[in-house]
C-alpha atoms as a PDB file:
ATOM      1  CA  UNK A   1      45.619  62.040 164.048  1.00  0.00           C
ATOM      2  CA  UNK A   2      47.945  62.210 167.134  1.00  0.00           C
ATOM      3  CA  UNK A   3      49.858  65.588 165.479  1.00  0.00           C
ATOM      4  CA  UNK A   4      46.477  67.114 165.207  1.00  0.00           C
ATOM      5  CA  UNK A   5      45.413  66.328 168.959  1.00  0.00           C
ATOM      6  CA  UNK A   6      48.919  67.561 170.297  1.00  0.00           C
ATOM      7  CA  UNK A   7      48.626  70.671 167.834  1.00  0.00           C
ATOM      8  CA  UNK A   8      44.977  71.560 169.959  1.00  0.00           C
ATOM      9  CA  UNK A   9      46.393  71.127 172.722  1.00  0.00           C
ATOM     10  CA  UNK A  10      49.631  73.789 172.706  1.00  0.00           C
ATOM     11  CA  UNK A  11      47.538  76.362 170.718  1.00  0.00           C
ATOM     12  CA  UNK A  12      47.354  79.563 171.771  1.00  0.00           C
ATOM     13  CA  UNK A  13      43.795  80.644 170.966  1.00  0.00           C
ATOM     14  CA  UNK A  14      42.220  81.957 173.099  1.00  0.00           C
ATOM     15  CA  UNK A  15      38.340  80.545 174.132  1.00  0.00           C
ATOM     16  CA  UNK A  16      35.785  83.353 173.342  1.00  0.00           C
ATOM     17  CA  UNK A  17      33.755  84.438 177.105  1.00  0.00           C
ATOM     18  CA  UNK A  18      30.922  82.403 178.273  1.00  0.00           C
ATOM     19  CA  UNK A  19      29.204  85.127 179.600  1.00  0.00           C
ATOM     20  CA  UNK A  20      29.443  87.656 182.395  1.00  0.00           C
ATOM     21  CA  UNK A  21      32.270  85.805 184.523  1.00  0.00           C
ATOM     22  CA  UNK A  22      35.064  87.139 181.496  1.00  0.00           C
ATOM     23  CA  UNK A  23      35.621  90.887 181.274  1.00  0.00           C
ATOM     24  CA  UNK A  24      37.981  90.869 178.425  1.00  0.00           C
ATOM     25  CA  UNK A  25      35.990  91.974 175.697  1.00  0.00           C
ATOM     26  CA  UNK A  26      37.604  89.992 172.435  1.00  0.00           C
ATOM     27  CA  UNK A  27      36.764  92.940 169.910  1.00  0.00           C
ATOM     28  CA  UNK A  28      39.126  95.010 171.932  1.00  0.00           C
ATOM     29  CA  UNK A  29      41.838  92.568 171.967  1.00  0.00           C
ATOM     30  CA  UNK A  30      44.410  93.233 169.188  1.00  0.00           C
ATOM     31  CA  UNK A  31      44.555  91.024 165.816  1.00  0.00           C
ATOM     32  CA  UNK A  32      48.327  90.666 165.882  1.00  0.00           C
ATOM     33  CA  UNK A  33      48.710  89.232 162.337  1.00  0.00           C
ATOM     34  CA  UNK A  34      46.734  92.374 161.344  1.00  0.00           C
ATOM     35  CA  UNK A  35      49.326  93.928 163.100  1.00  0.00           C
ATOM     36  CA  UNK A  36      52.479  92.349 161.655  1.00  0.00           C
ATOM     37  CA  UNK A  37      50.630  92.924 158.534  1.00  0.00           C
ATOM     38  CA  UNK A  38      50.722  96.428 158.666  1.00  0.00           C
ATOM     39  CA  UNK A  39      54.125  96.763 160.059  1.00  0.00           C
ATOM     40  CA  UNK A  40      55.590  94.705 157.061  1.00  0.00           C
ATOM     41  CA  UNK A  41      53.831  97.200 154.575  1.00  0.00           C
ATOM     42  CA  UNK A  42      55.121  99.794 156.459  1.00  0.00           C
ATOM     43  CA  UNK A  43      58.766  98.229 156.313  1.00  0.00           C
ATOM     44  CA  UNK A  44      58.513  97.792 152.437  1.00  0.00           C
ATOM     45  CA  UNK A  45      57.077 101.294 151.797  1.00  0.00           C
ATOM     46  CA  UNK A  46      60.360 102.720 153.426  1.00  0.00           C
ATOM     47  CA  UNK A  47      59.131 102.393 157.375  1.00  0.00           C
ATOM     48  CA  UNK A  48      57.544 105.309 159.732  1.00  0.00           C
ATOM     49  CA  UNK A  49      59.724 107.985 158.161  1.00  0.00           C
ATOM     50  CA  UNK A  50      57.434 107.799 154.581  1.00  0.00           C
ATOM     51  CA  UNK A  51      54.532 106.276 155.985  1.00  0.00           C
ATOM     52  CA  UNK A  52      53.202 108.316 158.909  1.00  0.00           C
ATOM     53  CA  UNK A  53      49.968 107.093 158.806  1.00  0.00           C
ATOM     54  CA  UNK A  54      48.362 103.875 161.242  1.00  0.00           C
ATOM     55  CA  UNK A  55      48.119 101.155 158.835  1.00  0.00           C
ATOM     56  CA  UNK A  56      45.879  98.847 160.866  1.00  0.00           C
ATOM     57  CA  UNK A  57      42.956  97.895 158.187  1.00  0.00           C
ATOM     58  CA  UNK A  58      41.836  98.644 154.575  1.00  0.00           C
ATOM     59  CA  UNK A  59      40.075 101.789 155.672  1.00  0.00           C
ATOM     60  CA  UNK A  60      43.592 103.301 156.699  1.00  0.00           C
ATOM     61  CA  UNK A  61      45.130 101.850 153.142  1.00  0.00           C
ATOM     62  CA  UNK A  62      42.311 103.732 151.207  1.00  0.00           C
ATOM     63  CA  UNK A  63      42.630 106.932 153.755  1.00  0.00           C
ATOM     64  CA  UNK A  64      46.364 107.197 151.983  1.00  0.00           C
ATOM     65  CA  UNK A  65      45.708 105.713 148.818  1.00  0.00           C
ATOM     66  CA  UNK A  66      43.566 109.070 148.924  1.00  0.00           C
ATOM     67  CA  UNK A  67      46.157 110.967 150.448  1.00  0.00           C
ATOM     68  CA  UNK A  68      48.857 109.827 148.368  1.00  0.00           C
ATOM     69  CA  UNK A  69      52.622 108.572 149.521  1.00  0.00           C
ATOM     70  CA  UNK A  70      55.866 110.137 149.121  1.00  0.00           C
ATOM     71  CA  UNK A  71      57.536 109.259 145.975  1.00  0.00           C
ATOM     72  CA  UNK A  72      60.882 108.409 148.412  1.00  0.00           C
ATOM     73  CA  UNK A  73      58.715 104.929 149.121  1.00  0.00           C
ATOM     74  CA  UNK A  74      59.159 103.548 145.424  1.00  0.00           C
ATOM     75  CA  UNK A  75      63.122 103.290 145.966  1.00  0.00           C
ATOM     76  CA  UNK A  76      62.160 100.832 149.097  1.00  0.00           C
ATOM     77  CA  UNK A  77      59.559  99.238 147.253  1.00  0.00           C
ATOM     78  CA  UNK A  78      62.192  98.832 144.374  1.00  0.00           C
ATOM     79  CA  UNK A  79      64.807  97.281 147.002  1.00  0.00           C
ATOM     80  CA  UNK A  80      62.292  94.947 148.079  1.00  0.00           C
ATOM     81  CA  UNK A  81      61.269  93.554 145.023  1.00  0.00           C
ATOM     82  CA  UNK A  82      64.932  93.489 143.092  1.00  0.00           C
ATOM     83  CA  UNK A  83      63.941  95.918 140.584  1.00  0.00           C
ATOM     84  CA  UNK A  84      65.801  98.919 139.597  1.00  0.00           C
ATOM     85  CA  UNK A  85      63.795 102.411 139.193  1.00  0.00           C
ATOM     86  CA  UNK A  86      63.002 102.195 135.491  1.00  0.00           C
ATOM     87  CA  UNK A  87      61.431  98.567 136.138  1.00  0.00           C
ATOM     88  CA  UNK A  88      59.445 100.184 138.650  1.00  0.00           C
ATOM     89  CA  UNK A  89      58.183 102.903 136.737  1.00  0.00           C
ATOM     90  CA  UNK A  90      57.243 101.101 134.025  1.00  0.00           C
ATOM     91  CA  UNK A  91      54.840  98.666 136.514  1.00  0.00           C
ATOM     92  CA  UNK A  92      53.138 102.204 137.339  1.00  0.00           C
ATOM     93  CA  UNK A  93      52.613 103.343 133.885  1.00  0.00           C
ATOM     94  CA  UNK A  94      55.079 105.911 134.192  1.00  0.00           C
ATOM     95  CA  UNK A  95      57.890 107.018 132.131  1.00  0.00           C
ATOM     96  CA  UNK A  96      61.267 106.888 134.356  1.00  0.00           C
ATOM     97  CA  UNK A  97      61.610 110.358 133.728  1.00  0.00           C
ATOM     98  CA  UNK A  98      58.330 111.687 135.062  1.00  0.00           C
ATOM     99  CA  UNK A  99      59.535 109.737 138.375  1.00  0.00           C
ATOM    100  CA  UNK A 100      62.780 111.779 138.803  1.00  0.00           C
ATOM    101  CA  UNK A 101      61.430 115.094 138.000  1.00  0.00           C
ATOM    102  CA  UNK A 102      59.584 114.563 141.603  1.00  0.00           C
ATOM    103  CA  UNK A 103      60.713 115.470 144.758  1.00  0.00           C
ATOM    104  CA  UNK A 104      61.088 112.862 147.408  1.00  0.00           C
ATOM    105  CA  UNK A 105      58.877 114.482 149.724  1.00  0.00           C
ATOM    106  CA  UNK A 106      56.235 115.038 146.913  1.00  0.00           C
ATOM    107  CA  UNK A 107      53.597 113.014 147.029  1.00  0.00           C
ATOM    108  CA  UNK A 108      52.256 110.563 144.003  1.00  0.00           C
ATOM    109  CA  UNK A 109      48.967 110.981 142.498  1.00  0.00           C
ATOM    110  CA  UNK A 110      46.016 108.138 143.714  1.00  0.00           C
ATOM    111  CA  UNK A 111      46.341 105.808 140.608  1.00  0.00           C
ATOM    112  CA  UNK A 112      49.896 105.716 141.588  1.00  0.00           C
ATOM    113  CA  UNK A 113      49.877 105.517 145.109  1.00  0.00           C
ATOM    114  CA  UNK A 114      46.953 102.441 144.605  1.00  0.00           C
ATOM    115  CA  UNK A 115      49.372 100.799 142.483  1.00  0.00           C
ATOM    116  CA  UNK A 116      52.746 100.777 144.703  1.00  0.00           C
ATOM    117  CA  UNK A 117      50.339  99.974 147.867  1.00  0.00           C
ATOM    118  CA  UNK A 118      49.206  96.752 145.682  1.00  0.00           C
ATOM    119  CA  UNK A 119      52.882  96.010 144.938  1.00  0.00           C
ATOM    120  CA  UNK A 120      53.735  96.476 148.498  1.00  0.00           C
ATOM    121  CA  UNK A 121      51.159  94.387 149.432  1.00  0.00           C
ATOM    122  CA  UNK A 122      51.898  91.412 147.072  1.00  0.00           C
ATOM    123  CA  UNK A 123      55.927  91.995 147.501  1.00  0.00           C
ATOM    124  CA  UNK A 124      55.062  91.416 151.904  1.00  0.00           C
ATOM    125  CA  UNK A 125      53.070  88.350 150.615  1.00  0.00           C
ATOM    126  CA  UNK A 126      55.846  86.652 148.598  1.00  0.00           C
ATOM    127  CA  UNK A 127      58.405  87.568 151.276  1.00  0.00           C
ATOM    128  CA  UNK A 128      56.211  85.553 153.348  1.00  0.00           C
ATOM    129  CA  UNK A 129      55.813  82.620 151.239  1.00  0.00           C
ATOM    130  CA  UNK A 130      58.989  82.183 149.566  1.00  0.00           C
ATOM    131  CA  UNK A 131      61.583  83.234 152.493  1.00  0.00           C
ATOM    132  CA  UNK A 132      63.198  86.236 152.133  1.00  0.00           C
ATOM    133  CA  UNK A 133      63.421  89.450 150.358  1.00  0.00           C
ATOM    134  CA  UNK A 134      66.176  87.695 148.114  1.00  0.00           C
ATOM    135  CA  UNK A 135      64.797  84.805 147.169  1.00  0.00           C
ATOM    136  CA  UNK A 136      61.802  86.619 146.071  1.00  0.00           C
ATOM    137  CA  UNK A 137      63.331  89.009 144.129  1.00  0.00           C
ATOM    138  CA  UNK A 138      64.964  85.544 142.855  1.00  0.00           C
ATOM    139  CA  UNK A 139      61.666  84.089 141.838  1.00  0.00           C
ATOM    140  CA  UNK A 140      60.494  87.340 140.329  1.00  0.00           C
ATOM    141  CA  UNK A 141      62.596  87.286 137.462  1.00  0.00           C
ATOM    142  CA  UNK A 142      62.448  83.141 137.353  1.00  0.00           C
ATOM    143  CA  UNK A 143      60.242  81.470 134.331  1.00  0.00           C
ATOM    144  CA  UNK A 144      57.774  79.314 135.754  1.00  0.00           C
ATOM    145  CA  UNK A 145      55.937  76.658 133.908  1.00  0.00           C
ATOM    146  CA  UNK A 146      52.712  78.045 135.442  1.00  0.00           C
ATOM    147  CA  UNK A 147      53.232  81.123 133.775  1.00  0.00           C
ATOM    148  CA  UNK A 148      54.099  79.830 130.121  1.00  0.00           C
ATOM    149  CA  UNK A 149      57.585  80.039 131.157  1.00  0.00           C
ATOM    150  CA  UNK A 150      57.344  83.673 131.525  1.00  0.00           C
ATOM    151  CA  UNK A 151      58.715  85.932 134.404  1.00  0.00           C
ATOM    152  CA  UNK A 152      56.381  86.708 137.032  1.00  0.00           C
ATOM    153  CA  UNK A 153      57.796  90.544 137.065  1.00  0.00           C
ATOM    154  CA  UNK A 154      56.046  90.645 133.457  1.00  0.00           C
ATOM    155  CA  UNK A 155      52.654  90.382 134.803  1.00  0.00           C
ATOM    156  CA  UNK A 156      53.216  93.057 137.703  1.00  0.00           C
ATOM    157  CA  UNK A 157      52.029  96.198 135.802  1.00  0.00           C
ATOM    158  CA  UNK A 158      48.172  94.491 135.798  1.00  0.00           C
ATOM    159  CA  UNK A 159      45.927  93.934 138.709  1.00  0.00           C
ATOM    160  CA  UNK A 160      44.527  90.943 137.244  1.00  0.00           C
ATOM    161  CA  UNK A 161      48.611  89.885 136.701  1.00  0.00           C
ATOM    162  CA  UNK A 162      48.950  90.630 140.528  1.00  0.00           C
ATOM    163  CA  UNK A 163      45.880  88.381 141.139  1.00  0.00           C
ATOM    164  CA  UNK A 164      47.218  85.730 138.975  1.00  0.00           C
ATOM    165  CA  UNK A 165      50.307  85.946 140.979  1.00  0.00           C
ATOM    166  CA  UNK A 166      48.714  85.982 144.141  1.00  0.00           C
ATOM    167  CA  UNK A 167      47.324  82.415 143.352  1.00  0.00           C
ATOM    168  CA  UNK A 168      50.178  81.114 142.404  1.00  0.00           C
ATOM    169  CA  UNK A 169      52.082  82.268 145.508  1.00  0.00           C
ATOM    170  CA  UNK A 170      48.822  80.208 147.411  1.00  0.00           C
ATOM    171  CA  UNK A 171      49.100  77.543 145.478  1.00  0.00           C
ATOM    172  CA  UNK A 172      53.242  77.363 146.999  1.00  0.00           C
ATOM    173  CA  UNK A 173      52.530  77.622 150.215  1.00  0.00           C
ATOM    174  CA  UNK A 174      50.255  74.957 150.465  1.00  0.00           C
ATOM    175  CA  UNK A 175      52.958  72.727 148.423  1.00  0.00           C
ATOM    176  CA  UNK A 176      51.709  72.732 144.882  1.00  0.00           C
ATOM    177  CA  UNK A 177      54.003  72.727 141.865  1.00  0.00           C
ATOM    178  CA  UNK A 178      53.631  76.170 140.020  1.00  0.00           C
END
């Protein structure tokens, strides 16, 4: 009980206004996980050079799902996740070939784009929970007993895989064995 009463008193939340006496309006003030968020993405999908576009909220991530990303984003995606370019294309549906014929400039189609954005998205989340970029791409290609003692990499080319992944990865940062 004492570790909870010390942890309320150094947080850093801020009380919401009582009334008229606090200007600071607390929809204006910015969400800086949000932010971090969006930065990591960014990071992942190959930084401000691919990804021009804010990336503050899911309005702006179905803005460029719509608008499609630069096929130069799956070789940082790729990095990220400890894949090489033929694992990758295979998550998207896509023969390795139809990948290189593109440009790196060129832009992917929506289905495509809505799949590396999800991959992006779940590769930032395992970062988070597992450490680092390395010993993600370590747990990747790791049998777990959750899984049957399969790979998690084999159930990245589903969304409901990705889900099921998802969980798992929640169910390791709260401490429980997966």
């Amino acid at each position: 009980m004492e570790k909870w009463v010390k942890m309320k008193k150094e947080s850093k939340i801020k009380p919401y206004p009582k009334g008229d006496d606090d200007p600071i309006s607390v929809v204006n003030e910015p969400a800086p996980a949000l932010q971090d968020s969006a930065n990591n993405l960014r990071v992942i999908l190959g930084g401000s050079k691919a990804v021009k576009q804010p990336l503050s909220g899911d309005l702006d991530l179905i803005a460029l799902t719509r608008t499609g990303i630069k096929k130069a984003t799956l070789k940082s995606l790729a990095t990220y996740m400890g894949i090489n370019m033929e694992q990758l294309s295979s998550l998207l549906h896509s023969s390795h070939r139809n990948i290189q014929r593109k440009q790196d400039d060129e832009l992917l189609d929506t289905l495509k784009t809505e799949k590396v954005l999800e991959l992006a998205a779940f590769a930032q989340r395992g970062i988070d929970v597992i450490g680092s970029k390395e010993y993600f791409a370590e747990w990747l290609q790791s049998p777990l007993p959750a899984l049957d003692n399969k790979k998690p990499i084999d159930f990245l080319d589903t969304t409901f895989g990705i889900q099921m992944l998802n969980k798992i990865l929640g169910r390791l940062e709260y401490g429980v064995y997966s």
